[in-house]
Protein backbone atom coordinates (compact mmCIF):
# COMPACT_ATOMS: atom_id res chain seq x y z
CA UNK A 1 -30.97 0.82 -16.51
CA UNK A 2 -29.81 4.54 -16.28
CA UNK A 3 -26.85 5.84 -14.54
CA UNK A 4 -29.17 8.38 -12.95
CA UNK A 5 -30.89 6.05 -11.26
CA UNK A 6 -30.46 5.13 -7.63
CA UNK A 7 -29.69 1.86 -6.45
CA UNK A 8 -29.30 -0.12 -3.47
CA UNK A 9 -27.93 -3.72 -2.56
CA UNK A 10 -27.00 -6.17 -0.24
CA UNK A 11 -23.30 -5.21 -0.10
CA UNK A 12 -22.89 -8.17 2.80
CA UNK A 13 -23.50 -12.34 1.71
CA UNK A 14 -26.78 -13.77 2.03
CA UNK A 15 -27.52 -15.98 5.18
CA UNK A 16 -27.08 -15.83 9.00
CA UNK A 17 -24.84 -12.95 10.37
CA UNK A 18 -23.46 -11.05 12.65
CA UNK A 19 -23.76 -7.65 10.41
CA UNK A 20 -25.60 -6.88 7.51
CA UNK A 21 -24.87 -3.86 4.74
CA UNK A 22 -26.78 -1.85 2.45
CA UNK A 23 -25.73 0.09 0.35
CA UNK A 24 -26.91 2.86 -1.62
CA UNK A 25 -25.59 5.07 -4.34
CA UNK A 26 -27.17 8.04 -6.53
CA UNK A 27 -29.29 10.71 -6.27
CA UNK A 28 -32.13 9.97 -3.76
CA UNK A 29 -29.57 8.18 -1.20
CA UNK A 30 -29.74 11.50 0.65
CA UNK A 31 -33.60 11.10 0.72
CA UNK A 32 -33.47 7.29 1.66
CA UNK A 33 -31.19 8.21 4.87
CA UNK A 34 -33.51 10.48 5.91
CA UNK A 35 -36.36 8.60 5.79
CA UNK A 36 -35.06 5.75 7.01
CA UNK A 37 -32.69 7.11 9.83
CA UNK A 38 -34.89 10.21 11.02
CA UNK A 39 -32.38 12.51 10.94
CA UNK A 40 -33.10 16.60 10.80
CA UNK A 41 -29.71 16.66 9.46
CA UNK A 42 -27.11 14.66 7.44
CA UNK A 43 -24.30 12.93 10.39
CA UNK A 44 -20.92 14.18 9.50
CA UNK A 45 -19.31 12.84 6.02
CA UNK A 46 -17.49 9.59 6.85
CA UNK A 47 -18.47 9.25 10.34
CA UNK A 48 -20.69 6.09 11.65
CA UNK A 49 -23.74 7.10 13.75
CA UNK A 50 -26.30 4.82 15.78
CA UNK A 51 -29.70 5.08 14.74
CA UNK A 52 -33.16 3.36 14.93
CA UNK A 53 -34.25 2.77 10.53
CA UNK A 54 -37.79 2.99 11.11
CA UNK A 55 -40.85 2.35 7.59
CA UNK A 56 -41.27 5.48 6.65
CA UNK A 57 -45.05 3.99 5.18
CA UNK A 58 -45.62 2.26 8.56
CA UNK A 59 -43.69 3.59 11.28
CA UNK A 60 -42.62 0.29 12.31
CA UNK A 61 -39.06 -0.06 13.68
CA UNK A 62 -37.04 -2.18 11.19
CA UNK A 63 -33.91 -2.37 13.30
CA UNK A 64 -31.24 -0.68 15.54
CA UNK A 65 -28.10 -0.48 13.60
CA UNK A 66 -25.33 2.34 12.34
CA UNK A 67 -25.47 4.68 9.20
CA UNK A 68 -22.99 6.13 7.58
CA UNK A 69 -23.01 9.06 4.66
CA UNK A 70 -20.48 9.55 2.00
CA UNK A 71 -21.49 12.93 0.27
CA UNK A 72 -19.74 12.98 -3.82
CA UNK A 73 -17.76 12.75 -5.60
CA UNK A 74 -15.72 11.75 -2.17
CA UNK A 75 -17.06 7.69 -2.79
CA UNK A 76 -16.57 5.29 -4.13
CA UNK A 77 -19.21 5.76 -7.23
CA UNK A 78 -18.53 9.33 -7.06
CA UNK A 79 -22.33 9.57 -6.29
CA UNK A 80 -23.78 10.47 -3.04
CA UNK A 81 -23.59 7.26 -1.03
CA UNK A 82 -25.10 5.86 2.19
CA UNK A 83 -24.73 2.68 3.77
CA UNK A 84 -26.86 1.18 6.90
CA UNK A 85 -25.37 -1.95 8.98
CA UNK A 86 -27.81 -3.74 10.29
CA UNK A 87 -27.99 -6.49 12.52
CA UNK A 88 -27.56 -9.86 10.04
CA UNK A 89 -30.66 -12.04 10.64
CA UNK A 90 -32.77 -12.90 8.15
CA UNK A 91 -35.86 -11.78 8.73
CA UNK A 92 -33.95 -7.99 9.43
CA UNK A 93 -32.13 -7.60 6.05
CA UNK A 94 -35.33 -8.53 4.11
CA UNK A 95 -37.64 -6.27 6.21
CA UNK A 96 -34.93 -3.53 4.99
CA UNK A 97 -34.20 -4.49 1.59
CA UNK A 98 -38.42 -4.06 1.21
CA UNK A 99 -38.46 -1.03 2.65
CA UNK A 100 -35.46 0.14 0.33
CA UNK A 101 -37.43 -0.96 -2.54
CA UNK A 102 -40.59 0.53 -1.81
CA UNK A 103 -39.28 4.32 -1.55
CA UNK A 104 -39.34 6.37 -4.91
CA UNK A 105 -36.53 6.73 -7.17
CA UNK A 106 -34.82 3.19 -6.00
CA UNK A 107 -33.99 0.17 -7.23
CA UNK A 108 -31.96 -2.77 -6.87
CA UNK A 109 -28.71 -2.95 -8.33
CA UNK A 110 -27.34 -5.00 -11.09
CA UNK A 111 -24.26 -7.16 -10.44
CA UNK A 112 -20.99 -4.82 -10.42
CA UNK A 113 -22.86 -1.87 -10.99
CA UNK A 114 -21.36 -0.05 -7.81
CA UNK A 115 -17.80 -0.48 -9.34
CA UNK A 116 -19.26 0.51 -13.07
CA UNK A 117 -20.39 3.70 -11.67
CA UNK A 118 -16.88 4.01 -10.00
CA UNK A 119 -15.48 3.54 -13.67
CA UNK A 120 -17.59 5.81 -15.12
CA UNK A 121 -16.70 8.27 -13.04
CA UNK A 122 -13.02 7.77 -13.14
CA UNK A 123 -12.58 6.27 -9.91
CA UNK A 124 -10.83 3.34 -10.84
CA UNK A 125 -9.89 1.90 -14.20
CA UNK A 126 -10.55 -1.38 -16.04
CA UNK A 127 -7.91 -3.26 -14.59
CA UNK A 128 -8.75 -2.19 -10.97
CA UNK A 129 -12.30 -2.68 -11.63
CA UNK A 130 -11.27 -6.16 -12.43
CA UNK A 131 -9.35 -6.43 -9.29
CA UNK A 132 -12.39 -5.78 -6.74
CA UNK A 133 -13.81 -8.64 -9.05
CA UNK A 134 -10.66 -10.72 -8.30
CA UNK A 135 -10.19 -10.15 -4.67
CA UNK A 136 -14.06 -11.07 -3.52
CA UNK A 137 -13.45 -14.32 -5.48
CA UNK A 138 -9.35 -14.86 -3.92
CA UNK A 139 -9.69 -18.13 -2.20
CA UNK A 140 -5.70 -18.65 -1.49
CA UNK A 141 -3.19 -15.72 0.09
CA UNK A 142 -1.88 -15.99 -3.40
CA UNK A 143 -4.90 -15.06 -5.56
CA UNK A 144 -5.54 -12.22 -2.47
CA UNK A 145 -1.97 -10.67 -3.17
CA UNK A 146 -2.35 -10.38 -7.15
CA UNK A 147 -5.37 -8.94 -6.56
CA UNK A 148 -4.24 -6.08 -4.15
CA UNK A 149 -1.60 -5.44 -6.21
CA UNK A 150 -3.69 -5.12 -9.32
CA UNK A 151 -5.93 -3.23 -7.59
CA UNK A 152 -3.01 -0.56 -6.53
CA UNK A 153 -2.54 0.23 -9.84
CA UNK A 154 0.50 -2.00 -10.26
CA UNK A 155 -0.54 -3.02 -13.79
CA UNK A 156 -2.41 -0.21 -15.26
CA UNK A 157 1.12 2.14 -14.27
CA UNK A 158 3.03 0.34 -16.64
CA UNK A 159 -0.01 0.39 -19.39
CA UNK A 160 -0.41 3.75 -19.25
CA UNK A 161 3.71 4.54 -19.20
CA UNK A 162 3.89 2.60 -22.30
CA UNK A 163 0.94 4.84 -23.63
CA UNK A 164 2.55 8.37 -22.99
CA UNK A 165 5.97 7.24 -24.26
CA UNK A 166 3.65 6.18 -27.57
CA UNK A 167 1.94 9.69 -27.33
CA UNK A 168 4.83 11.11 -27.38
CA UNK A 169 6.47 8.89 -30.54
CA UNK A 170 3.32 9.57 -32.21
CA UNK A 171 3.77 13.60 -31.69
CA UNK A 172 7.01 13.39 -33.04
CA UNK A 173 5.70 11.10 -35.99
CA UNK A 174 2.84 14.27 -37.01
CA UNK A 175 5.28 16.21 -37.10
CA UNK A 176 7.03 14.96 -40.47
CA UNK A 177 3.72 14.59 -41.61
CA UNK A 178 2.80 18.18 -40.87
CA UNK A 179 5.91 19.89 -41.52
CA UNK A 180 7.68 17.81 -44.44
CA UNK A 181 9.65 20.96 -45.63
CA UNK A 182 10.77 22.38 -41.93
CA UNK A 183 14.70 21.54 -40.80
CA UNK A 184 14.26 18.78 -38.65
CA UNK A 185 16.98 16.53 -37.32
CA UNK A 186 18.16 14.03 -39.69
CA UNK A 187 17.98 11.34 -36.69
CA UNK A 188 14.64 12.18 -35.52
CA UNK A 189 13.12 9.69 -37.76
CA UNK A 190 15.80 6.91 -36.76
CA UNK A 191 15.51 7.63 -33.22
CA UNK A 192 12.17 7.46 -33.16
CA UNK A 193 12.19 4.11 -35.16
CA UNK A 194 14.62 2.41 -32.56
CA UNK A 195 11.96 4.05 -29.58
CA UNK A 196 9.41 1.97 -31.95
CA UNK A 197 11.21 -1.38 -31.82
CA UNK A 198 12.15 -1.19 -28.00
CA UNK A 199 8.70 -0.88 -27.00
CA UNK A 200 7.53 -3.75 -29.39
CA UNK A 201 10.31 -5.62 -27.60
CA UNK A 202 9.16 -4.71 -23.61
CA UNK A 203 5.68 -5.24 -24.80
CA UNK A 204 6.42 -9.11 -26.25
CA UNK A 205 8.51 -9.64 -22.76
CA UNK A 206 5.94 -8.70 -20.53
CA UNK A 207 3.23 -10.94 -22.58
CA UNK A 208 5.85 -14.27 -22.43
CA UNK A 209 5.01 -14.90 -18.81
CA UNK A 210 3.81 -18.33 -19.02
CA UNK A 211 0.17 -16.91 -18.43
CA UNK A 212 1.33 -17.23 -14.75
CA UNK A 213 -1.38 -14.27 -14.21
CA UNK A 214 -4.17 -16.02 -15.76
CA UNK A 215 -2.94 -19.17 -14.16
CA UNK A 216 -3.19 -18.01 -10.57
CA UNK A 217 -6.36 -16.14 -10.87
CA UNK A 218 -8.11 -18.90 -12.26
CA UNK A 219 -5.98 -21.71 -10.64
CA UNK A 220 -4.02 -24.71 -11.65
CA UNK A 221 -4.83 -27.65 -12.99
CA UNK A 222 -3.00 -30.89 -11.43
CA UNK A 223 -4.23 -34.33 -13.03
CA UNK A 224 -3.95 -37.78 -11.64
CA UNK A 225 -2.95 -40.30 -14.28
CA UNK A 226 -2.12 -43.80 -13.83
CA UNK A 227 -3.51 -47.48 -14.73
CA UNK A 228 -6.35 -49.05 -13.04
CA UNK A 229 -5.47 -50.05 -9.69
CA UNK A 230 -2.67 -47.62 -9.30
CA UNK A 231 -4.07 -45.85 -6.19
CA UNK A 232 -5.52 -42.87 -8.27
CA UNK A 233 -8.35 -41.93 -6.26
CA UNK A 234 -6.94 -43.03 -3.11
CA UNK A 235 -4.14 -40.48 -3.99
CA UNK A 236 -6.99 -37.72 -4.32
CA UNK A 237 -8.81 -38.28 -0.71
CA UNK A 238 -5.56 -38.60 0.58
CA UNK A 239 -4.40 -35.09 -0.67
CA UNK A 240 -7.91 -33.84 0.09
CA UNK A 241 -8.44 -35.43 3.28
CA UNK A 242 -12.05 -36.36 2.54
CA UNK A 243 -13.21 -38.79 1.23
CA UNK A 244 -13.85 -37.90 -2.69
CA UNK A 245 -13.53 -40.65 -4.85
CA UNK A 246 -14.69 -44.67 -4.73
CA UNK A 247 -12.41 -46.44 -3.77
CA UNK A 248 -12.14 -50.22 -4.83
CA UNK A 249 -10.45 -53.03 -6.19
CA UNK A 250 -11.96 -53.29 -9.20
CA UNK A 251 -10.60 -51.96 -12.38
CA UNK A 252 -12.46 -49.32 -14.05
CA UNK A 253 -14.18 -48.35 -11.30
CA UNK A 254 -13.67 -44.33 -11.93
CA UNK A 255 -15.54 -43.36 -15.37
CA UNK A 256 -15.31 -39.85 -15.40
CA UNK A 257 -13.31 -37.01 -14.32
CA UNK A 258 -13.55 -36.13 -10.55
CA UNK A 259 -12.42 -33.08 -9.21
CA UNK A 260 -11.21 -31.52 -6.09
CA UNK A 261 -10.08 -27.89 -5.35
CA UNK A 262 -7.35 -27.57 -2.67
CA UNK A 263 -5.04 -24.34 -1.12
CA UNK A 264 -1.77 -25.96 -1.99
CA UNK A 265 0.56 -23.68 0.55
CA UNK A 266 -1.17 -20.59 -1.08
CA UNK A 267 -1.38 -21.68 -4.24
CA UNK A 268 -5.38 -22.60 -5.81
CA UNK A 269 -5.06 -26.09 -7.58
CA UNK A 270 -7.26 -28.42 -8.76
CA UNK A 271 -7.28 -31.89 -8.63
CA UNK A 272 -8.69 -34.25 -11.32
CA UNK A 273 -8.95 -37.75 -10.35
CA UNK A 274 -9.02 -39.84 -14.16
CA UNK A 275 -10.02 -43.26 -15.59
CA UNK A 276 -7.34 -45.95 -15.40
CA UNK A 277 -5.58 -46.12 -19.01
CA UNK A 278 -5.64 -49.21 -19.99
CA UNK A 279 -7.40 -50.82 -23.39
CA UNK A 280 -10.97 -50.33 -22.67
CA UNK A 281 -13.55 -53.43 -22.65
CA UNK A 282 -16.71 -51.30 -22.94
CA UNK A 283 -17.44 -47.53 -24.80
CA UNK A 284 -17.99 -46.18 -21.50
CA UNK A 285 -14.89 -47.12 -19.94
CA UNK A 286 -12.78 -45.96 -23.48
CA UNK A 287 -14.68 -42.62 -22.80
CA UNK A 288 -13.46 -42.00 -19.42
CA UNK A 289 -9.76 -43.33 -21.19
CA UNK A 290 -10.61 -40.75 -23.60
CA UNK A 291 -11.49 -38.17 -21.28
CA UNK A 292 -8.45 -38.90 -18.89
CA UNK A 293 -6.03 -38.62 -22.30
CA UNK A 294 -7.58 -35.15 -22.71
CA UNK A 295 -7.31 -34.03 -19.35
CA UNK A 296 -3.30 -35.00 -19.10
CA UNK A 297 -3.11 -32.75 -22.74
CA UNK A 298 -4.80 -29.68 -20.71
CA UNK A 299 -3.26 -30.21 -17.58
CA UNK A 300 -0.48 -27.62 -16.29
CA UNK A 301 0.91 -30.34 -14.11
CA UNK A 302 0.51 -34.14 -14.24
CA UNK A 303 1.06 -36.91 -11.26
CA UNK A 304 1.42 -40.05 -13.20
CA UNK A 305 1.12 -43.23 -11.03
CA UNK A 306 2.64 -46.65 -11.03
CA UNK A 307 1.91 -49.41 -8.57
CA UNK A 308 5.23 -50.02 -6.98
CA UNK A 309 4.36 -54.06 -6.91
CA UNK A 310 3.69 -54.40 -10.73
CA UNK A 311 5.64 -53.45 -13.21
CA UNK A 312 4.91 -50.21 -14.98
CA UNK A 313 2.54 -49.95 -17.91
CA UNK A 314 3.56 -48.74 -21.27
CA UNK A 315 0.95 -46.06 -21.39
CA UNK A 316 1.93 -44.34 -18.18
CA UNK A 317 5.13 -44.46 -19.10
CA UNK A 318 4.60 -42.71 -22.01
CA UNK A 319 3.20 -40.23 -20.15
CA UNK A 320 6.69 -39.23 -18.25
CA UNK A 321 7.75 -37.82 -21.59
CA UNK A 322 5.66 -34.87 -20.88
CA UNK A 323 8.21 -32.15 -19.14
CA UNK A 324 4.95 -31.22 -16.78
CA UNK A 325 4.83 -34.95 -15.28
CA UNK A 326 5.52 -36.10 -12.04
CA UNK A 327 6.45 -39.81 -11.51
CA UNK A 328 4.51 -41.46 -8.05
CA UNK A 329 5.43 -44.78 -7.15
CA UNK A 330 2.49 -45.95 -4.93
CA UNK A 331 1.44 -48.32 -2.36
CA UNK A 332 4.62 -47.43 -0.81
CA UNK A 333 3.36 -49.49 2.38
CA UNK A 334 2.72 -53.31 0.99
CA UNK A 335 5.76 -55.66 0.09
CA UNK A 336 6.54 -55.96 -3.11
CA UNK A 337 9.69 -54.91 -5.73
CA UNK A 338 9.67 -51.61 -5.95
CA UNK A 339 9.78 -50.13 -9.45
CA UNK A 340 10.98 -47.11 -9.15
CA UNK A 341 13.94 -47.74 -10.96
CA UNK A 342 12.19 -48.18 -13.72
CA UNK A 343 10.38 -44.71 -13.49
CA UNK A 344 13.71 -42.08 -13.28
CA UNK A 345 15.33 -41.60 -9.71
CA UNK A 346 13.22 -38.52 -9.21
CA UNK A 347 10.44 -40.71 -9.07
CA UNK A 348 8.55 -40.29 -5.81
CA UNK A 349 7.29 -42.86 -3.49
CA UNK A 350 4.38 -42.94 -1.23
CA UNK A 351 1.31 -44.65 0.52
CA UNK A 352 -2.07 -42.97 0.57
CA UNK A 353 -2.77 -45.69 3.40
CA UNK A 354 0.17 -44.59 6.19
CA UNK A 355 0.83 -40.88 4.69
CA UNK A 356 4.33 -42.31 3.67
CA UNK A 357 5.81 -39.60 0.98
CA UNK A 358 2.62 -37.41 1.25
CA UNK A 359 4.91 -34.50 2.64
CA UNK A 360 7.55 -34.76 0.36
CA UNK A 361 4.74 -35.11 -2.59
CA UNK A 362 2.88 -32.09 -1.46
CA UNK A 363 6.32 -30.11 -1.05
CA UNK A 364 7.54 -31.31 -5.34
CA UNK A 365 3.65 -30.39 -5.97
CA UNK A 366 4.38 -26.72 -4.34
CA UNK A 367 7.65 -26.22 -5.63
CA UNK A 368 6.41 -27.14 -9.32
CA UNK A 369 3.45 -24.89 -8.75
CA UNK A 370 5.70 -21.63 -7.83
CA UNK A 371 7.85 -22.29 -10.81
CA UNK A 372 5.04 -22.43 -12.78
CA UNK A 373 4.47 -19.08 -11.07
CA UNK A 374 7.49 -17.62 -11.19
CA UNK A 375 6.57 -15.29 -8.65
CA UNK A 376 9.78 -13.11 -8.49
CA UNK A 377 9.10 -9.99 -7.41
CA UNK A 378 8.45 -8.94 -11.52
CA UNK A 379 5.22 -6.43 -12.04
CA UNK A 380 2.00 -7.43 -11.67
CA UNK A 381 1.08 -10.39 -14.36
CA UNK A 382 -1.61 -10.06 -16.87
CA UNK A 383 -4.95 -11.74 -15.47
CA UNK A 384 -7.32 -12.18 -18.24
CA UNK A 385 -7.37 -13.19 -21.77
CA UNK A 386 -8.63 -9.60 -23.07
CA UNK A 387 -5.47 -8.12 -21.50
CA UNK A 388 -3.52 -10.37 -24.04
CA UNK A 389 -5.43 -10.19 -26.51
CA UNK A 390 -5.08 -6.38 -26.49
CA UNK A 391 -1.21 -5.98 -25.91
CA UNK A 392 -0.76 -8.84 -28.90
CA UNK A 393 -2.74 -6.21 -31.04
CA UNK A 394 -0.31 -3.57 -29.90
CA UNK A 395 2.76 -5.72 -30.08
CA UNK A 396 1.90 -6.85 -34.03
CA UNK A 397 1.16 -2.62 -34.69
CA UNK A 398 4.68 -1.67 -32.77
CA UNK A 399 6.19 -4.24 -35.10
CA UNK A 400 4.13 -2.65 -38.32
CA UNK A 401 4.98 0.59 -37.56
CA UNK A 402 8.86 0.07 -37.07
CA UNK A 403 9.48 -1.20 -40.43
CA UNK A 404 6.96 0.88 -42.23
CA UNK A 405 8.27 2.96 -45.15
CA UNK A 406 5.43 4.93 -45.55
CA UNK A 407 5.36 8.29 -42.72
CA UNK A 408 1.76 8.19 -42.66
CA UNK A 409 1.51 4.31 -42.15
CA UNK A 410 4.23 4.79 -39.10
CA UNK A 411 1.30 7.00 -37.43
CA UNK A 412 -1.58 5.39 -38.06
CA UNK A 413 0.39 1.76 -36.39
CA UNK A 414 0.91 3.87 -33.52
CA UNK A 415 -2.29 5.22 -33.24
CA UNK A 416 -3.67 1.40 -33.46
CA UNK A 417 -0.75 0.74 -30.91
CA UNK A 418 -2.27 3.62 -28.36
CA UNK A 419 -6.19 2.17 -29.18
CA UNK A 420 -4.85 -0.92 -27.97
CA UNK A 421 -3.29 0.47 -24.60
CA UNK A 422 -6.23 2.21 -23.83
CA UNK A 423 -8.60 -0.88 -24.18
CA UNK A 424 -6.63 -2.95 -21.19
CA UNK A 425 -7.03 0.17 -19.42
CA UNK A 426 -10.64 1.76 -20.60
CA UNK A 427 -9.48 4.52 -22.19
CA UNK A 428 -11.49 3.75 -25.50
CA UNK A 429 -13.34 1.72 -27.14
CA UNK A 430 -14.48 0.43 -23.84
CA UNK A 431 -18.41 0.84 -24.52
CA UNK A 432 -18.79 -2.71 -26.02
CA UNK A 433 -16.83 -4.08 -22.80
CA UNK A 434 -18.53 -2.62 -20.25
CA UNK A 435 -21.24 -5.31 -19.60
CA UNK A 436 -19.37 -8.18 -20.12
CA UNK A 437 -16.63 -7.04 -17.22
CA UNK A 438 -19.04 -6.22 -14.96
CA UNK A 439 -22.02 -8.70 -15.32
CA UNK A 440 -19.26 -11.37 -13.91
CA UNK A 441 -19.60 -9.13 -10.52
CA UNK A 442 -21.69 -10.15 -7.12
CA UNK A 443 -24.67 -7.58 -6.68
CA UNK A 444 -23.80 -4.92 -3.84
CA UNK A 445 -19.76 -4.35 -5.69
């Protein structure tokens, strides 16, 4: 693979359409809208013209569609760029994408390799680069508005105004290497110090945000706890509206985890149906106990059921102790003493059967989820675990270089400080990150 290479892709999803794109990027993209398109000249930059994309091998007509041309570095790659929209059938977009791959000089494109050519030429950074990634995948409003705002630049501003303000501490910092004997202010070196310390400080705030980043992007995980028989996977097709799970009077019937993904007003959540705790009577039931235990450890929210006409079981109720559990008293619909009492007063009743309590489950399940959030207006969250990684490398150097006694060790902290910035960002040492970020990309971004 060489950046001078041209390549083209499917920029549109596979399968029966309305509208199909192609797009190319690189040097012979001028060549391949000619030949395909038949035009004496180029159309105007930016503008979308009707044409006929004919083989150039065969003269057969491929399809009637629009072309549009996007001379660099004004695109996206900062390559020349041209894009066809074709009509979406099936038999259309591969008679194209053939043709495409036939002419010289052109190839298909790996996955993300339009947006790693935008990198490379300074486009976008990291962080947006990771957006694009983020907002193809958003399945909830939620996900769709961290992405945008990611995208905008809302997180790599603050990364980079933490990096000049370092710069500049780190200027200041050469100079009592460089001039030891010159006049300079007795507080320079105290002033700087306290500049040192405030930044570790902001950067240690910004990384204790309950991962709420990470946790939207990738989506919350709700399990469904409870002893056998407590309505567990009725619960689930209830809050998924489909039937999921078997459903049955006998105990042990669920073995393994089952899960279900669900918009939970905006929010992306998934639900985990579990075994019913209980002492197993067979290895493969304990497993599913097992699995269920492990689940409820991993989970960022738990619904832990009790059957409102038994009395509760000691192992669920062990469970409430966890400050990310939710007490459901079900089978809110058959007679019977109801044990809530027993489970807290915020304990919440309801019958997968009638929908009695759904609502007011769904709206404690939202609620929990945007405190989990904490979606107050703050910047734009951190959204993967390399952007922690990298500020906890910075934060640890800030912290080094504040209390150093050594001049020399003050500057080479920062310097480690600045590397660190720059990673989140791509400023350096991005070489080695490259293909991972991008591999994770659909082909045609």
């Amino acid at each position: 693979m060489s950046s001078s290479d041209t390549i083209f892709a499917l920029a549109t999803a596979q399968g029966r359409a309305g509208i199909a794109v192609f797009r190319i990027s690189g040097p012979a993209a001028r060549e391949a809208l000619e030949a395909l398109a038949g035009f004496d000249t180029l159309p105007p930059p930016r503008t979308t013209i009707r044409c006929r994309m004919v083989d150039p091998r065969s003269g057969d007509l491929l399809d009637d569609g629009l072309a549009v041309w996007f001379p660099g570095p004004a695109s996206f790659t900062g390559e020349d760029v041209a894009e066809f929209h074709t009509h979406g059938g099936r038999a259309t977009v591969e008679a194209l994408g053939e043709t495409l791959a036939a002419l010289p000089g052109l190839r298909l494109a790996e996955p993300g390799e339009f947006s790693k050519r935008a990198f490379l030429a300074g486009k976008i950074d990291l962080t947006e680069a990771e957006a694009i990634a983020d907002l193809v995948d958003a399945e909830t409003d939620a996900q769709r508005l961290q992405a945008l705002a990611q995208l905008g630049g809302g997180l790599s501003k603050k990364l980079e105004a933490w990096r000049a303000d370092l710069i500049d501490i780190l200027a200041h910092t050469e100079a009592w290497i460089d001039f030891p004997d010159e006049d300079l202010p007795a507080d320079v070196e105290a002033a700087a110090r306290a500049r040192i310390a405030g930044l570790a400080s902001d950067v240690s705030d910004f990384l204790d945000d309950n991962r709420r980043g990470e946790r939207l992007r990738d989506g919350l995980q709700v399990a469904i706890l409870g002893a056998p028989n407590a309505g567990k996977s009725s619960l689930l097709n209830a809050l998924a509206a489909r039937d999921v799970a078997i459903v049955s009077d006998i105990a042990g019937t669920t073995r393994d985890v089952i899960e279900v993904h669900l918009d939970l007003g905006g929010w992306p959540v998934t639900l985990a149906d579990t075994a019913g705790l209980r002492d197993a009577e067979d290895a493969v039931e304990q497993e599913g106990v097992n699995r269920a235990l492990a689940r409820a450890d991993e989970a960022d929210l738990c619904l832990v059921l009790f059957d409102s006409t038994q009395p509760p079981d000691r192992q669920s109720l062990d469970l409430l102790d966890r400050t990310n559990a939710i007490a459901v008293a079900t089978k809110a619909d058959l007679p019977g003493k109801p044990q809530a009492p027993a489970l807290g007063q915020c304990a919440l009743s309801v019958s997968a059967i009638s929908g009695e309590g759904l609502p007011g489950l769904l709206s404690s399940l939202e609620g929990a989820v945007a405190d989990l959030m904490d979606v107050s207006g703050g910047p734009v969250p951190l959204t993967r675990l390399r952007h922690r990684v990298a500020l906890a490398e910075c934060t640890d150097a800030l912290r080094r270089a504040a209390t150093a006694v050594d001049t020399e060790l003050v500057a080479e902290d920062l310097r480690l400080a600045v590397r660190a910035l720059g990673r989140v960002t791509g400023r350096v040492d991005i070489e080695d990150l490259l293909d991972v970020i991008f591999s994770d990309f659909c082909i045609g971004k």
